[in-house]
C-alpha atoms as a PDB file:
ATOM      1  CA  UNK A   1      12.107 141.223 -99.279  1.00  0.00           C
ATOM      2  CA  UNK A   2      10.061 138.099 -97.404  1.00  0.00           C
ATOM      3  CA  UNK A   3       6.837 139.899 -95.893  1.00  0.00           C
ATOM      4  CA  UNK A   4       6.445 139.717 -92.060  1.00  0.00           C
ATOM      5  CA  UNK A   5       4.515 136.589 -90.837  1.00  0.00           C
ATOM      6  CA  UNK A   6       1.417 137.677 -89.268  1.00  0.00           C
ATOM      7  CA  UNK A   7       1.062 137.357 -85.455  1.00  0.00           C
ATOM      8  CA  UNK A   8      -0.840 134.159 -84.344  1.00  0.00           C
ATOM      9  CA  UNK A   9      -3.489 134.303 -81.522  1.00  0.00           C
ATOM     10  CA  UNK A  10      -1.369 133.471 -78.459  1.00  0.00           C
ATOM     11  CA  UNK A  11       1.179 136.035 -80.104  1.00  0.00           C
ATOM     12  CA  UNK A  12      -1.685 139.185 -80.246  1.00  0.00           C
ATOM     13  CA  UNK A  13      -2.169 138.149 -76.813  1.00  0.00           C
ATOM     14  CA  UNK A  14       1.281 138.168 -74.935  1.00  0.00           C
ATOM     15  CA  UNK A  15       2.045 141.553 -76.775  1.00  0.00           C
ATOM     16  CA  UNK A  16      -1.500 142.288 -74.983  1.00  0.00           C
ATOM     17  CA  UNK A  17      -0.963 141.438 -71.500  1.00  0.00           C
ATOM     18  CA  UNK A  18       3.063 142.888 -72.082  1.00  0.00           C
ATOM     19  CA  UNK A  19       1.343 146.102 -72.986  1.00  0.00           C
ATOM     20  CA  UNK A  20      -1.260 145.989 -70.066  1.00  0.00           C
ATOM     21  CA  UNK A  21       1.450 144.690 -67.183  1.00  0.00           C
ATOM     22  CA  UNK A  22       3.311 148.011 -68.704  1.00  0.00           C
ATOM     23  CA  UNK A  23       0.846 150.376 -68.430  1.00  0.00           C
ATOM     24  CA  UNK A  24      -0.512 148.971 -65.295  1.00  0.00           C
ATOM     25  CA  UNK A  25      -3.969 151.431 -65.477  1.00  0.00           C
ATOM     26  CA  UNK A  26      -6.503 148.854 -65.372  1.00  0.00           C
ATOM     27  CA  UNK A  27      -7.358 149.687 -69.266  1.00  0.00           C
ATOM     28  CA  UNK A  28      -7.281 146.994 -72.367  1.00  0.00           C
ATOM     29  CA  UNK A  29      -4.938 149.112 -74.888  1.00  0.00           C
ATOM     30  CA  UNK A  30      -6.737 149.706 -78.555  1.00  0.00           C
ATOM     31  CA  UNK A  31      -3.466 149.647 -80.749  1.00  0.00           C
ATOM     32  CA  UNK A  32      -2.400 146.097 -80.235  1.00  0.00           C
ATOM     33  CA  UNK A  33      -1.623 144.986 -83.749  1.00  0.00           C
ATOM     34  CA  UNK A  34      -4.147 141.530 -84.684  1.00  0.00           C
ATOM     35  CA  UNK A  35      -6.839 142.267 -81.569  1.00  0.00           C
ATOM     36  CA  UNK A  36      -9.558 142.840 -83.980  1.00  0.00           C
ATOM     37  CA  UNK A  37      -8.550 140.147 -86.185  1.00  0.00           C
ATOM     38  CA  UNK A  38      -7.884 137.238 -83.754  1.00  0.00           C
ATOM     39  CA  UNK A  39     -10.659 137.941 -80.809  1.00  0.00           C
ATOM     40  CA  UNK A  40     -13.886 138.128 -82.074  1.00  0.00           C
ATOM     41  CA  UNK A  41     -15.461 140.656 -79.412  1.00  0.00           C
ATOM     42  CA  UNK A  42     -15.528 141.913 -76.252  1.00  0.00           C
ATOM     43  CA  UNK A  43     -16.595 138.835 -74.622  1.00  0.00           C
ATOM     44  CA  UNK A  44     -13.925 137.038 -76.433  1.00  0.00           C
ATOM     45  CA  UNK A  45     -11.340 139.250 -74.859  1.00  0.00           C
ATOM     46  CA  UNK A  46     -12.282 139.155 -72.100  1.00  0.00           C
ATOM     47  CA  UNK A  47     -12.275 135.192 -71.655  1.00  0.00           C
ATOM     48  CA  UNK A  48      -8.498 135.063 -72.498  1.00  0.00           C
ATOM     49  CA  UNK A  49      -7.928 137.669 -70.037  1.00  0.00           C
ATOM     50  CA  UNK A  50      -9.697 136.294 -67.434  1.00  0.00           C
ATOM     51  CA  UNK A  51      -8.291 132.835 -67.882  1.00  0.00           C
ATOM     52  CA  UNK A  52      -4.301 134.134 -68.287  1.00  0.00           C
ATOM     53  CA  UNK A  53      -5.090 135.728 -64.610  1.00  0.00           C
ATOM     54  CA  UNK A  54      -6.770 131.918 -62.983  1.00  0.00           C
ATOM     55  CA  UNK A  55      -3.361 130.461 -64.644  1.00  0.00           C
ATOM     56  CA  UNK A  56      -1.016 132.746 -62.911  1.00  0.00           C
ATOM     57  CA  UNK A  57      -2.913 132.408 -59.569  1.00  0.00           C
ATOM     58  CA  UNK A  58      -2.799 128.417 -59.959  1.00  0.00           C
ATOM     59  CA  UNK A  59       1.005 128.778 -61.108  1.00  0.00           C
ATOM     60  CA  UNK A  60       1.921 130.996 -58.049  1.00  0.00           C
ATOM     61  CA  UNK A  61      -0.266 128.521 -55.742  1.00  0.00           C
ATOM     62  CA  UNK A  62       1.574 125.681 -56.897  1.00  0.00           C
ATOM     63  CA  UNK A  63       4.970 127.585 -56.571  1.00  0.00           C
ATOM     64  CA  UNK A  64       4.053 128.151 -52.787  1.00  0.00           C
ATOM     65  CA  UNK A  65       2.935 124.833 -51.873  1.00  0.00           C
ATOM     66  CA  UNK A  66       5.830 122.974 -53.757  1.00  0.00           C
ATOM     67  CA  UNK A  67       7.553 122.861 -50.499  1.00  0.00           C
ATOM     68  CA  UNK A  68       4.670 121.266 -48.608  1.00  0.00           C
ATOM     69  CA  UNK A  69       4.110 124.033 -45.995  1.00  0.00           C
ATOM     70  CA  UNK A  70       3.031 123.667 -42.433  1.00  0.00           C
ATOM     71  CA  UNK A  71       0.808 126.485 -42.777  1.00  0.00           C
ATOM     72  CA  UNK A  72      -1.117 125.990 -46.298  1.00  0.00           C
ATOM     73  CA  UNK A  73      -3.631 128.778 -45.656  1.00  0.00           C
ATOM     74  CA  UNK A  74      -0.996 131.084 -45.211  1.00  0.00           C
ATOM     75  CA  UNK A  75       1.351 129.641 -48.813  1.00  0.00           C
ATOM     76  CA  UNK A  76      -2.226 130.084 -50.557  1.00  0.00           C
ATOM     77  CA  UNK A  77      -2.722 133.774 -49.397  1.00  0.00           C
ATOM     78  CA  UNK A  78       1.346 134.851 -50.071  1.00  0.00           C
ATOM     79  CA  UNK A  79       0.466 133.078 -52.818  1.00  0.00           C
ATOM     80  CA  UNK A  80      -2.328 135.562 -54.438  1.00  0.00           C
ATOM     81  CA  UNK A  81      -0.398 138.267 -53.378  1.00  0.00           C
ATOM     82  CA  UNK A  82       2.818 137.015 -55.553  1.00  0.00           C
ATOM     83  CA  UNK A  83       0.535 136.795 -58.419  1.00  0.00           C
ATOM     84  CA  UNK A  84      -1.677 140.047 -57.710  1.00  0.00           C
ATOM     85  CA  UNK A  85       2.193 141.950 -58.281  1.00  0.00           C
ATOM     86  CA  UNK A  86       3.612 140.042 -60.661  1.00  0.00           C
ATOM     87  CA  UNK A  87       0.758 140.274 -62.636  1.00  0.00           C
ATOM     88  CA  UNK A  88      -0.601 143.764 -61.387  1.00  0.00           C
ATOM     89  CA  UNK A  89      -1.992 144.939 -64.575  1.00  0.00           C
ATOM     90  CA  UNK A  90      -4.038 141.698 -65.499  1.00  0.00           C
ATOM     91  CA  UNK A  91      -5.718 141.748 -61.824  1.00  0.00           C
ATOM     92  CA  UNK A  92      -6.446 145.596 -62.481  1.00  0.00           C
ATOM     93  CA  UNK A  93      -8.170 144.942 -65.950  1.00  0.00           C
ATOM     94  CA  UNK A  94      -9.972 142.133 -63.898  1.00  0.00           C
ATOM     95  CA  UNK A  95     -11.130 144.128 -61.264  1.00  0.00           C
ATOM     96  CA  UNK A  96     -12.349 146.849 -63.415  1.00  0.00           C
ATOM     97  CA  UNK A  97     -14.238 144.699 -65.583  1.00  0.00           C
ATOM     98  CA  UNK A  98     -15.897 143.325 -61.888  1.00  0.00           C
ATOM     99  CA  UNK A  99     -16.788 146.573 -61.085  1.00  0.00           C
ATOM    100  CA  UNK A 100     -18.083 147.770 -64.468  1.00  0.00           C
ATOM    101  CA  UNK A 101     -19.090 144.963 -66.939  1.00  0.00           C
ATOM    102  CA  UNK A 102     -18.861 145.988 -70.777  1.00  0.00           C
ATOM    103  CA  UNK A 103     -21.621 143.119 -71.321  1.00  0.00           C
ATOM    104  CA  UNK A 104     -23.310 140.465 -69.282  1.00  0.00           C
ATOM    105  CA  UNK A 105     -21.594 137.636 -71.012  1.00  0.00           C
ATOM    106  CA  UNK A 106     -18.338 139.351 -69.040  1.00  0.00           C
ATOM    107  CA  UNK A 107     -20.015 140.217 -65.742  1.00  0.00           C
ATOM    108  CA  UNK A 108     -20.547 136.356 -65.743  1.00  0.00           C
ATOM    109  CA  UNK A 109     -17.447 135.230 -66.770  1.00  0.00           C
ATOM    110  CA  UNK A 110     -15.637 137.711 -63.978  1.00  0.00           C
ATOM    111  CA  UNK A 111     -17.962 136.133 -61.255  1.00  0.00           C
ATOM    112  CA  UNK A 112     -17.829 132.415 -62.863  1.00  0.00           C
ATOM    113  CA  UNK A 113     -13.970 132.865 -62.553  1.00  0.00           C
ATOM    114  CA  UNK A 114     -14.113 134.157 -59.205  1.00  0.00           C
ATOM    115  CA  UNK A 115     -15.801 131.422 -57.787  1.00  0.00           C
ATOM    116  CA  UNK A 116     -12.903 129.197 -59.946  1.00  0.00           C
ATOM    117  CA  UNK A 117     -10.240 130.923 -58.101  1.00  0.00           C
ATOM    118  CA  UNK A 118     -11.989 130.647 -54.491  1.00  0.00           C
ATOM    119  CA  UNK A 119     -12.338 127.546 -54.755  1.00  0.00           C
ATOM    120  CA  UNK A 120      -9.234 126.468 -56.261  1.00  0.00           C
ATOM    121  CA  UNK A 121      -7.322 128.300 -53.237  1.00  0.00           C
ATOM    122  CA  UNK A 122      -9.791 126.467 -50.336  1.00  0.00           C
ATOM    123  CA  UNK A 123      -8.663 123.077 -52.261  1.00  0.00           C
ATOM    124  CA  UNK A 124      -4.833 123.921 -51.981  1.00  0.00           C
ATOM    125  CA  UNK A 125      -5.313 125.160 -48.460  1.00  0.00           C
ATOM    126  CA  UNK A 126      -6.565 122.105 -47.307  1.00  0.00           C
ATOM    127  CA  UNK A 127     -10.444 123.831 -46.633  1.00  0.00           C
ATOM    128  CA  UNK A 128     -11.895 122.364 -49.141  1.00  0.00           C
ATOM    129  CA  UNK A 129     -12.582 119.482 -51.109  1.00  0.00           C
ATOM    130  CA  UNK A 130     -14.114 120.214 -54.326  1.00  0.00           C
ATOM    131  CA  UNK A 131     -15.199 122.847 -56.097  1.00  0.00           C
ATOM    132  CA  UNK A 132     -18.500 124.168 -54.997  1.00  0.00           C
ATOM    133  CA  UNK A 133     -20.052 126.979 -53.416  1.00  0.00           C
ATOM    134  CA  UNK A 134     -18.680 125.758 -49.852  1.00  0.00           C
ATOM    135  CA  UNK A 135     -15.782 125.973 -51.156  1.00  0.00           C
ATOM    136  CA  UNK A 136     -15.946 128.911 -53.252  1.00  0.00           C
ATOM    137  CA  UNK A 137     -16.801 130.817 -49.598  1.00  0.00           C
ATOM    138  CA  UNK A 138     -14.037 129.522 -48.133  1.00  0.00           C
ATOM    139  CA  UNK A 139     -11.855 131.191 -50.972  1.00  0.00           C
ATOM    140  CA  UNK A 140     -13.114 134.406 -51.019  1.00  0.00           C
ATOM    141  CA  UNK A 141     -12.671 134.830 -47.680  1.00  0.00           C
ATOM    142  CA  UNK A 142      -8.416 133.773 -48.473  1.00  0.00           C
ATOM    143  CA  UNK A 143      -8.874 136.403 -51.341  1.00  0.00           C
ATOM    144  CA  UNK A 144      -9.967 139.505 -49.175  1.00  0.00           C
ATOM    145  CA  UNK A 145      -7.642 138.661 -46.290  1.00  0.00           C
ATOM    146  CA  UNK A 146      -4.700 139.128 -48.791  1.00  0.00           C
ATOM    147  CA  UNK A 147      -6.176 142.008 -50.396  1.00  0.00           C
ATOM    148  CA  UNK A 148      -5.961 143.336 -47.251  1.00  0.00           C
ATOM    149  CA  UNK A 149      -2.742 142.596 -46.445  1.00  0.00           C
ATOM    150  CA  UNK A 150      -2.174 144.406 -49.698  1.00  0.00           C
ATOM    151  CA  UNK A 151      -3.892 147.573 -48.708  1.00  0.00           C
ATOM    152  CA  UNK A 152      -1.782 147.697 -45.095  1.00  0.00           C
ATOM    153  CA  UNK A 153       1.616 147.714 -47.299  1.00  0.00           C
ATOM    154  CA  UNK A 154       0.100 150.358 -49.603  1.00  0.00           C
ATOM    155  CA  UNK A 155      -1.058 152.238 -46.452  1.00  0.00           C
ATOM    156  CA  UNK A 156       2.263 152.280 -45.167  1.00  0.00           C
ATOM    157  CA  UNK A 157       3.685 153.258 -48.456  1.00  0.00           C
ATOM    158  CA  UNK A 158       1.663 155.906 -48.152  1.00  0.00           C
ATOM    159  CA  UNK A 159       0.486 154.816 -51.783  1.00  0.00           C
ATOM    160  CA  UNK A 160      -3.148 156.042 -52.868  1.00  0.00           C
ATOM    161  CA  UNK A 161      -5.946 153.520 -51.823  1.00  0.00           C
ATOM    162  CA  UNK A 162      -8.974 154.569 -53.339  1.00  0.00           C
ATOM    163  CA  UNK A 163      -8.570 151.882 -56.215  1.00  0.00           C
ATOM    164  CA  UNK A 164      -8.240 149.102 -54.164  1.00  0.00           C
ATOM    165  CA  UNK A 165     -10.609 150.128 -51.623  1.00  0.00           C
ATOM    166  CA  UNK A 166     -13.227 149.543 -54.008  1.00  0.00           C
ATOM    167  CA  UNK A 167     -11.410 145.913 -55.548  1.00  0.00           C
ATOM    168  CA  UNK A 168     -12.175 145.031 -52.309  1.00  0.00           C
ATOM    169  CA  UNK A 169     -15.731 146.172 -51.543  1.00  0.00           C
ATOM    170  CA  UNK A 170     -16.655 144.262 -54.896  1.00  0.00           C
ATOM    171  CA  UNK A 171     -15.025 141.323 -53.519  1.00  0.00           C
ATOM    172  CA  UNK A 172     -17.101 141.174 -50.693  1.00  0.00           C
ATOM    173  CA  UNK A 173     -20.337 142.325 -52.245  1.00  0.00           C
ATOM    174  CA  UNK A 174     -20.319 140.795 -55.678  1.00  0.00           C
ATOM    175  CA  UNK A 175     -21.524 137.128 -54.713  1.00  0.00           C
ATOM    176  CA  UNK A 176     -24.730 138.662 -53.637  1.00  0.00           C
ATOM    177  CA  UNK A 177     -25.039 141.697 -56.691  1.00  0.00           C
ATOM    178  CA  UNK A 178     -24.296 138.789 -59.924  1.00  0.00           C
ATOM    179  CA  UNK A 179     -26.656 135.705 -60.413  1.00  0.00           C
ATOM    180  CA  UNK A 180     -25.116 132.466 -59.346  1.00  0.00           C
ATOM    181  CA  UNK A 181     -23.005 131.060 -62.398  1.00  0.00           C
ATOM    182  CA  UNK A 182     -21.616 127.346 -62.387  1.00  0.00           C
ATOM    183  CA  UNK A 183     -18.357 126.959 -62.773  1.00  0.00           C
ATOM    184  CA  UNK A 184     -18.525 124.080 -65.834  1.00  0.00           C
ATOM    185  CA  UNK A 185     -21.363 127.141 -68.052  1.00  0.00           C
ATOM    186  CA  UNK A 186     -18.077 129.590 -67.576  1.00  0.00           C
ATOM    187  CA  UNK A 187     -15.703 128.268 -69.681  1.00  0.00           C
ATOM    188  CA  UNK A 188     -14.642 129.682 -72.821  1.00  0.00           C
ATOM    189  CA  UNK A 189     -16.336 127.460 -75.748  1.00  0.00           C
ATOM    190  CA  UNK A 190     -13.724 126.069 -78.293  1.00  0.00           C
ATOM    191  CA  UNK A 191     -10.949 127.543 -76.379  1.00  0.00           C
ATOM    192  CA  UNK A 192      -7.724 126.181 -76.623  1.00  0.00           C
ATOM    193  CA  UNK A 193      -6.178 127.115 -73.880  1.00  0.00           C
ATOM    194  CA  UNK A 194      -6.367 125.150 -69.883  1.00  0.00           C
ATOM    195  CA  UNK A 195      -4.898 125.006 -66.812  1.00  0.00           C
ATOM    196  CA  UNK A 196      -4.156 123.033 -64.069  1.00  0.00           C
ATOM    197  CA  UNK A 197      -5.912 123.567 -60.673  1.00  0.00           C
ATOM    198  CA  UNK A 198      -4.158 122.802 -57.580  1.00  0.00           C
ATOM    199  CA  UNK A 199      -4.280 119.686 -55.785  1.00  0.00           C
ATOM    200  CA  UNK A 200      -7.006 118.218 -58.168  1.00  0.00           C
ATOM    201  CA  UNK A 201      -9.272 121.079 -58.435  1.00  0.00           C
ATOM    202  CA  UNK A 202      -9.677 120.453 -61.627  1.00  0.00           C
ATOM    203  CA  UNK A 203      -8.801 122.599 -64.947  1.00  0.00           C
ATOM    204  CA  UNK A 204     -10.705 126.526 -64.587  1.00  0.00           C
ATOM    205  CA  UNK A 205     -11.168 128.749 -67.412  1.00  0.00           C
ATOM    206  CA  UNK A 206     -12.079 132.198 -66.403  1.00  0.00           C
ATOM    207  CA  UNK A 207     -12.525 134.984 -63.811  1.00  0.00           C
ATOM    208  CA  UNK A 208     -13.270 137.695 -61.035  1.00  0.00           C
ATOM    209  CA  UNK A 209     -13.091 140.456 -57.843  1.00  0.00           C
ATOM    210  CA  UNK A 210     -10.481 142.748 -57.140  1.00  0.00           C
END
């Protein structure tokens, strides 16, 4: 009888996010076969996470704007909502790592992918022309207006805020509570893995608010 081949890196991790997206609680599960073996730490962890969530946003940006909309403010915004719910879980491990840091090497890497993010959705809206912290304002501000387009369809679900009430206070307070982090210090060292900004933002590795 052959043995089983042992799970790769990019295996642990799908069978990761699969179990998160299931579970949906905002919690990293502990019995994910190969976690301990193929991320080193924490901060490790946390970097693939954080980078899987900045590839689905850019994916569900470029998804939107594919059609060259009139409005590209508005495709960008739809757009983070798409990949907020198709990728619920991921955003709620995210935000809960925003509000409550295991380390500072994470708190960093949340805000240092925030900024990514913002300023990846000001470039595809057309506000924006590089990534900086212009721009990185510009994208926050698309962020919270679709989080709260998110919380008026949960309202009227009558679906329990008090989760995403506080995603979004940390949105709008955490560029003022975490020390500035460039975008180029944030990404993962020897990582494999990159992505694809929108319209020539440039590649991003990881993230932040909810």
């Amino acid at each position: 009888m052959k043995d089983r081949p042992k799970p790769s890196r990019a295996t642990v991790l799908h069978n990761l996010i699969e179990e998160i997206l299931a579970r949906n609680d905002g919690q990293v599960p502990t019995n994910i076969e190969g976690t301990d073996t193929y991320f080193n730490n924490v901060d490790d962890l946390a970097n693939a996470l954080l980078l899987r969530w900045h590839t689905r946003l850019v994916a569900s940006i470029e998804r939107g704007l594919v059609d060259d909309p009139e409005d590209r403010r508005e495709a960008v915004i739809e757009a983070w909502r798409h990949a907020s719910r198709i990728y619920s879980g991921v955003r709620k491990v995210v935000d809960e790592m925003a509000e409550d840091p295991p380390t500072d090497v994470v708190a960093h890497a949340v805000l240092a992918t925030a900024r990514n993010d913002w300023a990846a959705m000001a470039i595809a809206a057309g506000l924006a022309s590089g990534i900086d912290e212009l721009g990185a304002r510009v994208g926050q501000r698309l962020e919270l207006e679709a989080r709260r387009r998110n919380l008026t369809e949960q309202s009227a679900a009558n679906k329990p805020l008090a989760r995403s009430l506080l995603g979004t206070l940390m949105a709008h307070l955490v560029w003022r509570v975490l020390p500035k982090v460039s975008t180029d210090s944030a990404r993962p060292s020897g990582s494999a893995e990159a992505t694809a900004s929108p319209q020539g933002s440039g590649s991003v590795r990881h993230t932040t608010p909810n």
